[in-house]
Protein backbone atom coordinates (compact mmCIF):
# COMPACT_ATOMS: atom_id res chain seq x y z
CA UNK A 1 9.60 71.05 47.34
CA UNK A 2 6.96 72.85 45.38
CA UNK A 3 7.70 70.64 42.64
CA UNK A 4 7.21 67.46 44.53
CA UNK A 5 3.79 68.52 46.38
CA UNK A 6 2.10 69.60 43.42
CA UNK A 7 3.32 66.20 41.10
CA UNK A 8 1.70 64.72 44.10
CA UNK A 9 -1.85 66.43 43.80
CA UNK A 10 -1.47 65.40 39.61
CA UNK A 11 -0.58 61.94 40.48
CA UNK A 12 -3.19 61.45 43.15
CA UNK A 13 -6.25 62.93 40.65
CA UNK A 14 -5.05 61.14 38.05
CA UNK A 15 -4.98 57.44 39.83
CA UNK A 16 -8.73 58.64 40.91
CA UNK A 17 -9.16 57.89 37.05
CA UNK A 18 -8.30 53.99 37.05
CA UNK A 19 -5.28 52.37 36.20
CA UNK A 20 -2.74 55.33 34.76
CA UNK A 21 -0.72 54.55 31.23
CA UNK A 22 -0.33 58.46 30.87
CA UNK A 23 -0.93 62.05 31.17
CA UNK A 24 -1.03 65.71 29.85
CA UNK A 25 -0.37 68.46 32.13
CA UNK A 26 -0.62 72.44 30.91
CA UNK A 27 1.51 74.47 32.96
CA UNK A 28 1.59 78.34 32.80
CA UNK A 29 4.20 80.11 31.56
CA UNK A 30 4.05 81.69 35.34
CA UNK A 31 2.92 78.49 37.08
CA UNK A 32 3.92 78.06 40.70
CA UNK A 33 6.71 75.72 39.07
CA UNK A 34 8.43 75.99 35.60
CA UNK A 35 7.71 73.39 33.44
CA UNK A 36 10.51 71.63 33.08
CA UNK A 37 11.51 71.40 36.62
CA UNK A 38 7.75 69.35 37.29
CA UNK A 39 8.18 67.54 34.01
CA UNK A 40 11.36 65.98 35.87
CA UNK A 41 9.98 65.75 38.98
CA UNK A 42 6.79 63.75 37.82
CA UNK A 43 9.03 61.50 35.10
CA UNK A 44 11.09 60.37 38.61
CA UNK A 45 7.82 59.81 40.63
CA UNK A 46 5.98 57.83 38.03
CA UNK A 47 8.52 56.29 35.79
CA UNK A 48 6.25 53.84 34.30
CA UNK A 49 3.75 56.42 33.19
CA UNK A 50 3.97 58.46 29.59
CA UNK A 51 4.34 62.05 30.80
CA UNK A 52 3.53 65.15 28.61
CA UNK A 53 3.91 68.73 29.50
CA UNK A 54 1.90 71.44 27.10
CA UNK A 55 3.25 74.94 28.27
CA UNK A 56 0.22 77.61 28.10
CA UNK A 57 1.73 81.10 27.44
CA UNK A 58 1.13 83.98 29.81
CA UNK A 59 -1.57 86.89 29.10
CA UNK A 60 -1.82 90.22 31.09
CA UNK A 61 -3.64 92.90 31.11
CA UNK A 62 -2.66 96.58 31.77
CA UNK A 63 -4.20 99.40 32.84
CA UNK A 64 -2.39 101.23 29.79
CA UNK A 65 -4.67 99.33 27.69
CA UNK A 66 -2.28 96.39 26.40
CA UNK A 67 -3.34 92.83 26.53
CA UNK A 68 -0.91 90.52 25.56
CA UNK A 69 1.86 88.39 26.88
CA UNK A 70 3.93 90.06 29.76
CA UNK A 71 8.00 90.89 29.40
CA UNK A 72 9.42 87.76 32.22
CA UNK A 73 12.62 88.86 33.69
CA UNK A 74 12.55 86.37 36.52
CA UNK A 75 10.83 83.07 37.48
CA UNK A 76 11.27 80.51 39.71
CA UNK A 77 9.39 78.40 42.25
CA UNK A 78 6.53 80.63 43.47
CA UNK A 79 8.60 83.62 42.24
CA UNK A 80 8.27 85.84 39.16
CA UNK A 81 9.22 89.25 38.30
CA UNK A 82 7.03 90.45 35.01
CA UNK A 83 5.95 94.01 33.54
CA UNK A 84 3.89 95.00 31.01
CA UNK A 85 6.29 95.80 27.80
CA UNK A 86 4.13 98.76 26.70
CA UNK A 87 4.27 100.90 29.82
CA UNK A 88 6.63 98.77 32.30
CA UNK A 89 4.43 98.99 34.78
CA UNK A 90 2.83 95.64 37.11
CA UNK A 91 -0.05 94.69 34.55
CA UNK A 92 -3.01 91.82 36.00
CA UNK A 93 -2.08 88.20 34.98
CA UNK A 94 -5.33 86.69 33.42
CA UNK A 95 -3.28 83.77 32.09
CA UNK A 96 -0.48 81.63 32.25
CA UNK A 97 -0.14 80.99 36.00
CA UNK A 98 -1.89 77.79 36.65
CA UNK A 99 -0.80 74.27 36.18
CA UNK A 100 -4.13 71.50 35.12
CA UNK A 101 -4.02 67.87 34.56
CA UNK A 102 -5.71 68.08 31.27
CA UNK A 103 -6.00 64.41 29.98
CA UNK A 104 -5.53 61.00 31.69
CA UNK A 105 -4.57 57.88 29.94
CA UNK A 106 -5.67 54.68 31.53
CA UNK A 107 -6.04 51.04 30.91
């Protein structure tokens, strides 16, 4: 369901563009939807349309003092279990968790 609403907001800002050949979306390593569940979702709902999805790695920051990506144990719609791998503790995502429409193709 996720999946479906948010292909909807991409396809709906894109078509404010003109007349769509294609698009590029980032999605965050921790987006609200992995990427290749929305990469299927948005090939079914706009089969005509060239569809490219550039994953964008996750970045944290801990109050330990490590910056870098975060160890993932679980993620799924809306859901994700992460730590930081230094100190295993709940670091602050500063990356990595949104999903853009980054380029639109049109005619």
């Amino acid at each position: 369901m996720h999946d479906t609403i948010i292909s909807q907001d991409i396809i709906e800002a894109a078509k404010r563009q003109g007349k769509v050949k294609g698009i590029i979306v980032e999605v965050g390593e921790l987006g609200h939807v992995p990427a290749e569940e929305l990469m299927e979702t948005l090939s079914r709902m706009v089969p005509n349309w060239y569809v490219q999805i550039v994953p964008k790695k996750a970045k944290i920051r801990c109050l330990c003092g490590y910056t870098g990506e975060p160890k993932i144990l679980e993620h799924t719609h809306g859901h994700s279990v992460y730590f930081c791998p230094k100190c295993k503790k709940v670091p602050e995502l500063v990356e990595g968790k949104d999903i853009i429409l980054k380029e639109v193709e049109v005619e």
